[in-house]
PDB file of N, CA and C in Angstrom:
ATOM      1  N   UNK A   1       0.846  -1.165   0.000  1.00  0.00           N
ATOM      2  CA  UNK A   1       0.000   0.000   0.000  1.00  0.00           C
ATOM      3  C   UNK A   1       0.896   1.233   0.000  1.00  0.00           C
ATOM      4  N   UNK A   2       0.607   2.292  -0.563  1.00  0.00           N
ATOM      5  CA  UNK A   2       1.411   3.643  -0.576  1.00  0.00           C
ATOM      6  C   UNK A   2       1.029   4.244   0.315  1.00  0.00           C
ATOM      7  N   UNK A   3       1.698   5.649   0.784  1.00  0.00           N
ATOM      8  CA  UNK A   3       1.047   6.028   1.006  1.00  0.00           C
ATOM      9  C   UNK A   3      -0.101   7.560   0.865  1.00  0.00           C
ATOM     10  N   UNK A   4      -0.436   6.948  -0.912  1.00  0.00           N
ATOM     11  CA  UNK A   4      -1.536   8.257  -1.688  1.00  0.00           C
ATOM     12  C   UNK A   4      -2.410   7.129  -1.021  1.00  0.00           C
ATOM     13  N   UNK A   5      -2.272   5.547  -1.001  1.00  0.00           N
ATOM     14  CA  UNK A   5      -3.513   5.023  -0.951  1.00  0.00           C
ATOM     15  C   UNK A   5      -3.949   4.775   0.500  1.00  0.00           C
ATOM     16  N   UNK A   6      -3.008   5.056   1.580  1.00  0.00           N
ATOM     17  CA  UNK A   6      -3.279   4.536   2.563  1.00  0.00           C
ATOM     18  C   UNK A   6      -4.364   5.800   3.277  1.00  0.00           C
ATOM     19  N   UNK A   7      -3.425   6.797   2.917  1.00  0.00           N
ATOM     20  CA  UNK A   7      -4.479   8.570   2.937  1.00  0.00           C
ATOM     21  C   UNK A   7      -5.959   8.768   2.612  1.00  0.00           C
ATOM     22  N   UNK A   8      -5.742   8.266   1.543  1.00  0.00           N
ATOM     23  CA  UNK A   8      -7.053   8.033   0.897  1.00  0.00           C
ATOM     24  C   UNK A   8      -8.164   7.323   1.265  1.00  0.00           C
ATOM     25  N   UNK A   9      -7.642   6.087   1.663  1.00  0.00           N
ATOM     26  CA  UNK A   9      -8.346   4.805   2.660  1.00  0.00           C
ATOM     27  C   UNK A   9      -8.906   5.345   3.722  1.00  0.00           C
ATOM     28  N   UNK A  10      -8.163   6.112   4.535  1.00  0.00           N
ATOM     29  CA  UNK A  10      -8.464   6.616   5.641  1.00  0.00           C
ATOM     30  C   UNK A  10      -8.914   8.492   5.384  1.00  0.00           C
ATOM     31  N   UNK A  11      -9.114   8.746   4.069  1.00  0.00           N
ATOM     32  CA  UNK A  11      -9.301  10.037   4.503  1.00  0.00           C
ATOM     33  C   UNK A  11     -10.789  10.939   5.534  1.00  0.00           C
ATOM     34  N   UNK A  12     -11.766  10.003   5.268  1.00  0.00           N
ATOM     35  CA  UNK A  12     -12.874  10.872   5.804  1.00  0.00           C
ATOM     36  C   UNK A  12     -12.774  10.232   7.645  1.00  0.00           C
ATOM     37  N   UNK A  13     -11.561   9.053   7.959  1.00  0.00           N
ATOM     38  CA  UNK A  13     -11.728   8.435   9.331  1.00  0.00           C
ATOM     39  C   UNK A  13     -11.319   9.742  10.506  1.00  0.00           C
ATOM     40  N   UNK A  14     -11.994   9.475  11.669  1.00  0.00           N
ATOM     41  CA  UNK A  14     -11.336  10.274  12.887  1.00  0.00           C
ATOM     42  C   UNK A  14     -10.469   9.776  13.251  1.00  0.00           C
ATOM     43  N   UNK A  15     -10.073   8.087  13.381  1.00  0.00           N
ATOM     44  CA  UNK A  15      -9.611   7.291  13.689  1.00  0.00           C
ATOM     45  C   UNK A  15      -9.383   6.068  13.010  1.00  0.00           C
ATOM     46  N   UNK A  16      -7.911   5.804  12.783  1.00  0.00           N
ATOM     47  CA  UNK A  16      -7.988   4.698  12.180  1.00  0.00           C
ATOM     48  C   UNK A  16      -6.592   4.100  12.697  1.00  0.00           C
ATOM     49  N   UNK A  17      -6.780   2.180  12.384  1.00  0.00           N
ATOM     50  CA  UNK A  17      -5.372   1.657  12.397  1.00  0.00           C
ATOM     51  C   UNK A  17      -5.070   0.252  11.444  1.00  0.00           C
ATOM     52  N   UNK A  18      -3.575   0.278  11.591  1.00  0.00           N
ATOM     53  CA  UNK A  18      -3.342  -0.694  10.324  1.00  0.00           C
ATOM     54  C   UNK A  18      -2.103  -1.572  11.106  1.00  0.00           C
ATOM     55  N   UNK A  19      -2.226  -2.726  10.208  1.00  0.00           N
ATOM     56  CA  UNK A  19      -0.437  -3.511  10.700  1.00  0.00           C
ATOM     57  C   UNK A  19       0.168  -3.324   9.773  1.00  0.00           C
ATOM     58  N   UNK A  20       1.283  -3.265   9.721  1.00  0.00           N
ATOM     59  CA  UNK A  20       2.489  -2.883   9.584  1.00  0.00           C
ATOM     60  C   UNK A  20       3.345  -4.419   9.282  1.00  0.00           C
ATOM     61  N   UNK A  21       3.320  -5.321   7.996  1.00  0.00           N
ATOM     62  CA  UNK A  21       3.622  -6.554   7.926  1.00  0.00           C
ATOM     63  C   UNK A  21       4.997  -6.913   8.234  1.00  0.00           C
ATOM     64  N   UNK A  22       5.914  -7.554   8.357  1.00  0.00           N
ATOM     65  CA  UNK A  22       7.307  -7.346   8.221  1.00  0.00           C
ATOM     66  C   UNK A  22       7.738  -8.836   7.877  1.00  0.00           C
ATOM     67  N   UNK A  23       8.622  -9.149   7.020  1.00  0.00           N
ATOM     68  CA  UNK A  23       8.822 -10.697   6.635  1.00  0.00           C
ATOM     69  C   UNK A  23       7.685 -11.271   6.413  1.00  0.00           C
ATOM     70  N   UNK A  24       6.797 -10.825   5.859  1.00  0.00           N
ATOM     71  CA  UNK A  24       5.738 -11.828   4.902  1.00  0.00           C
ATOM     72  C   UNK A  24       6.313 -13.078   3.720  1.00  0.00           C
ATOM     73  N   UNK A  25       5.626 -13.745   3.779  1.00  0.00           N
ATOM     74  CA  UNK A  25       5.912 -14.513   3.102  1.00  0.00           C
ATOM     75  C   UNK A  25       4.256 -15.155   2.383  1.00  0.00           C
ATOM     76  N   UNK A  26       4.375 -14.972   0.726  1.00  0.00           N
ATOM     77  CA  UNK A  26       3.418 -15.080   0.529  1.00  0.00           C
ATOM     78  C   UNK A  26       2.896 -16.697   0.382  1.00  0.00           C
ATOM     79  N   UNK A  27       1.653 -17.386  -0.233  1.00  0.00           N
ATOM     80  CA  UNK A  27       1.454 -18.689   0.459  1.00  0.00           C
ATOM     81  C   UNK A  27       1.529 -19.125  -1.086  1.00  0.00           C
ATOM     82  N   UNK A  28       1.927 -20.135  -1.317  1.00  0.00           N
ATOM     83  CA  UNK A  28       2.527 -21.160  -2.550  1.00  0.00           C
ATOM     84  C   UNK A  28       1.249 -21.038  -3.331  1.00  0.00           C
ATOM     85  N   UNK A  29      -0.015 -21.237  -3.020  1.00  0.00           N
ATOM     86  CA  UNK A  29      -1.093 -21.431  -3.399  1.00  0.00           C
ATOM     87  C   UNK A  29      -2.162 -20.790  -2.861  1.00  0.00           C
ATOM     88  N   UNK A  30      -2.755 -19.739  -3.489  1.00  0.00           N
ATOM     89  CA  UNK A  30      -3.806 -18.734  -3.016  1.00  0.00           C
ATOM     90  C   UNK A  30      -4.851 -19.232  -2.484  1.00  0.00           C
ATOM     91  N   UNK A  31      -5.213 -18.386  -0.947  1.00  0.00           N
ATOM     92  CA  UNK A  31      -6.525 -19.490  -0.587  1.00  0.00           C
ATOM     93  C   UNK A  31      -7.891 -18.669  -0.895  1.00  0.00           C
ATOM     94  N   UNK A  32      -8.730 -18.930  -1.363  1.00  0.00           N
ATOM     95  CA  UNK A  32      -9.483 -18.040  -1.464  1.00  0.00           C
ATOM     96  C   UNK A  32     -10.562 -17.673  -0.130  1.00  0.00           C
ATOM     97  N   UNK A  33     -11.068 -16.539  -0.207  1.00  0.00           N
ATOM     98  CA  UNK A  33     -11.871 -15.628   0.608  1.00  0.00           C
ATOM     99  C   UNK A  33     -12.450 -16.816   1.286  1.00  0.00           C
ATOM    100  N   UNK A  34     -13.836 -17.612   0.483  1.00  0.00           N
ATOM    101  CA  UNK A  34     -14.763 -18.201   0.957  1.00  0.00           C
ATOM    102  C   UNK A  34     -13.962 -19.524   1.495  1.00  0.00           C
ATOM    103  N   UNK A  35     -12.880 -20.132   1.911  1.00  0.00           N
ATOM    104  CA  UNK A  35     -12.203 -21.334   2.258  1.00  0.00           C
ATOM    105  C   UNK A  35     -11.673 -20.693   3.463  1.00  0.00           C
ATOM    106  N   UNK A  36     -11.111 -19.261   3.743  1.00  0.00           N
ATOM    107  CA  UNK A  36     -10.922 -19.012   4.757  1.00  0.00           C
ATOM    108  C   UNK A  36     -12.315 -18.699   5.813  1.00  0.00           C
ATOM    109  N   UNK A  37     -13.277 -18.598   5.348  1.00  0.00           N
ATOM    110  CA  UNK A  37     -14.506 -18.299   5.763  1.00  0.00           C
ATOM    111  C   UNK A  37     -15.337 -19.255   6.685  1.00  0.00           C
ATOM    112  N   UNK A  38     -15.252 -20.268   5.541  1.00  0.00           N
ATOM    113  CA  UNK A  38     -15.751 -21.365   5.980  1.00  0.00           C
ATOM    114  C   UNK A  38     -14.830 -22.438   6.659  1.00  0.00           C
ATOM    115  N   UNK A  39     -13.567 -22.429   6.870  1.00  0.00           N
ATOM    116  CA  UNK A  39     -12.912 -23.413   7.598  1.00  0.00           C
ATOM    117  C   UNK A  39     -11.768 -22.783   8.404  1.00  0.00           C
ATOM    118  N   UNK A  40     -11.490 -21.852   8.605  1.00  0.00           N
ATOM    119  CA  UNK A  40     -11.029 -21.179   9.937  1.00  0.00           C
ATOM    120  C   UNK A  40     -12.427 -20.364  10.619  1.00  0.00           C
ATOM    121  N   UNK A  41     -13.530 -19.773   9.946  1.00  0.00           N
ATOM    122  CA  UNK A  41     -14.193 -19.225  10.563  1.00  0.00           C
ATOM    123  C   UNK A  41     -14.187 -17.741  10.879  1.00  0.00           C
ATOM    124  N   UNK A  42     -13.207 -17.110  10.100  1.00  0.00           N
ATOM    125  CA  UNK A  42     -12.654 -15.933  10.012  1.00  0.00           C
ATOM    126  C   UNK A  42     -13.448 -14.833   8.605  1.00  0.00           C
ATOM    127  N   UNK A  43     -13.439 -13.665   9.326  1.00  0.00           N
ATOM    128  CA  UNK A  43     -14.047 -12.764   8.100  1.00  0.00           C
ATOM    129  C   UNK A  43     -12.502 -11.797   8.323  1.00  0.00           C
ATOM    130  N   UNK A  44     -12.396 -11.910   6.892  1.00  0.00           N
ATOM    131  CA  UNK A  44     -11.075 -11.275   6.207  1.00  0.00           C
ATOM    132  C   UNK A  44     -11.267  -9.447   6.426  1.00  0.00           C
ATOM    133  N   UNK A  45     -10.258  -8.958   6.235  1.00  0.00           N
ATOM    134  CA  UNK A  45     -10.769  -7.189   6.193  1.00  0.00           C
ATOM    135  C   UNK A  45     -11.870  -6.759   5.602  1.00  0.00           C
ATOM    136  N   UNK A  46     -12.017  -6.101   5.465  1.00  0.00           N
ATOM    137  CA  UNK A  46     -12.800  -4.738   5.919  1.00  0.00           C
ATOM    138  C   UNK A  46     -13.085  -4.003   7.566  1.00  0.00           C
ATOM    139  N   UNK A  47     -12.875  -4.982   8.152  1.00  0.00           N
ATOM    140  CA  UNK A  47     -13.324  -4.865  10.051  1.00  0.00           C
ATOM    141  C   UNK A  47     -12.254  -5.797  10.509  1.00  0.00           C
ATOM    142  N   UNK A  48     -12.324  -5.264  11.275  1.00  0.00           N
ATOM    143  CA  UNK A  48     -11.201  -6.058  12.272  1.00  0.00           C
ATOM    144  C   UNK A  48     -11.834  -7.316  13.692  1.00  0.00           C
ATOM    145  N   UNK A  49     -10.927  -8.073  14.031  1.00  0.00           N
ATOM    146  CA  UNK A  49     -11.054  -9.283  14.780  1.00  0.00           C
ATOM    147  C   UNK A  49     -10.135 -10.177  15.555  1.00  0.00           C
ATOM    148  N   UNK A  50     -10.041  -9.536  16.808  1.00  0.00           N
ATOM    149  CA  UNK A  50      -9.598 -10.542  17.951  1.00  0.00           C
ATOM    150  C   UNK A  50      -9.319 -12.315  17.782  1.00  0.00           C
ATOM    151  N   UNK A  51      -8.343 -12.497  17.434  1.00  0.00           N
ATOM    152  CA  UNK A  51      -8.535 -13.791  17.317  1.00  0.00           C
ATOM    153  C   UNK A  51      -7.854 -14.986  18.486  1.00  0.00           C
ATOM    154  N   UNK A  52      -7.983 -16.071  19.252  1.00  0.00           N
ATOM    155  CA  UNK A  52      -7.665 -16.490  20.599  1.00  0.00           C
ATOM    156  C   UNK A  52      -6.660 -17.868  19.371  1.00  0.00           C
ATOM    157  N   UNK A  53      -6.097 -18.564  20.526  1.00  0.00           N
ATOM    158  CA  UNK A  53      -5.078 -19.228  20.128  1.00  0.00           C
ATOM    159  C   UNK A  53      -5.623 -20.713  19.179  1.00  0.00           C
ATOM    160  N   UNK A  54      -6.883 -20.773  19.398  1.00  0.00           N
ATOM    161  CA  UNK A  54      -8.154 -21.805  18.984  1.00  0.00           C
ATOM    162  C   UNK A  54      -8.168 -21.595  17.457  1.00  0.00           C
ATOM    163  N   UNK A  55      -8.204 -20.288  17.213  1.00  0.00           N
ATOM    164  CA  UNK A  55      -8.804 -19.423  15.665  1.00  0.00           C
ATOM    165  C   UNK A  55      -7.273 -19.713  14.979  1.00  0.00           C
ATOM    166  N   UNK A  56      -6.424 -19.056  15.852  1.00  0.00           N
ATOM    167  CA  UNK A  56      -5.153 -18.935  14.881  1.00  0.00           C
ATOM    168  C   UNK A  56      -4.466 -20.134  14.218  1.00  0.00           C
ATOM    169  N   UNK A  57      -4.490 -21.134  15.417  1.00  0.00           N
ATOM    170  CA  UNK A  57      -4.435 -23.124  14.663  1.00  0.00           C
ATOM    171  C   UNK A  57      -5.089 -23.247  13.819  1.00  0.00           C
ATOM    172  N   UNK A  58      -6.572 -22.953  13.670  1.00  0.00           N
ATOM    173  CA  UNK A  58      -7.868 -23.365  12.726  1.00  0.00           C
ATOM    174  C   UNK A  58      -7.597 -22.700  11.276  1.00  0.00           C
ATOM    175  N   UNK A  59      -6.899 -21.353  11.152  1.00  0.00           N
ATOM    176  CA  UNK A  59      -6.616 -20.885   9.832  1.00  0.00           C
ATOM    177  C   UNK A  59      -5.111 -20.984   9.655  1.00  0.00           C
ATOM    178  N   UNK A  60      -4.152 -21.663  10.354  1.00  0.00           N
ATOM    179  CA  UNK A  60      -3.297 -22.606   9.415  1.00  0.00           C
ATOM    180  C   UNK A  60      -3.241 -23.589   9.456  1.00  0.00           C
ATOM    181  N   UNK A  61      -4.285 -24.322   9.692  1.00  0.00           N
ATOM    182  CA  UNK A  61      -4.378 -25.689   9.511  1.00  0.00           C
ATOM    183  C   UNK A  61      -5.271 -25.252   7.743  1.00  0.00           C
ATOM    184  N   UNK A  62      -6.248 -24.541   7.900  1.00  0.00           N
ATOM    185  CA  UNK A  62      -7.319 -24.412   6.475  1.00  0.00           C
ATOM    186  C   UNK A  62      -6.323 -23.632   5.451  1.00  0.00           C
ATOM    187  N   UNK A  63      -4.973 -23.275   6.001  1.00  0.00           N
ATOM    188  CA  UNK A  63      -4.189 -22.311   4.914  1.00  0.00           C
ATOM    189  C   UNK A  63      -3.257 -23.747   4.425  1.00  0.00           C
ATOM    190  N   UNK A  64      -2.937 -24.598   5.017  1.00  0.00           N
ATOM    191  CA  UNK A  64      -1.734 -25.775   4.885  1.00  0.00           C
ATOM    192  C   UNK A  64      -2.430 -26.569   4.048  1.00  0.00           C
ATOM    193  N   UNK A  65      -3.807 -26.748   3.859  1.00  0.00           N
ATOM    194  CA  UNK A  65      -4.910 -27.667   3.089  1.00  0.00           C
ATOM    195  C   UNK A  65      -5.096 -26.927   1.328  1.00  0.00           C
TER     196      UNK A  65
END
């Protein structure tokens, strides 16, 4: 993300926040939206989500598949 686009993203917010990735590594094979949905149980961005140590096993176990 730049940042014309990150400005932009956030321009009309009072408040906003983002992560900051570092050593990503992208995944051999793209998983799509609805596979993370339905088998970790996770809704991808737009909103944000707390996730406990239960969730985080469950979407790399559905990312390793």
């Amino acid at each position: 993300m730049t940042q014309i686009e990150f400005d932009q993203y956030y321009e009309d917010a009072s408040r906003g926040y983002g992560l900051r990735l570092r050593d990503a590594v992208p995944l051999a094979t793209p998983t799509p939206l609805h596979s993370i949905r339905a088998n970790a149980g996770l809704e991808p961005p737009q909103s944000f989500r707390y996730v406990n140590r239960f969730q985080v096993d469950q979407l790399t176990a559905a990312l390793a598949n």
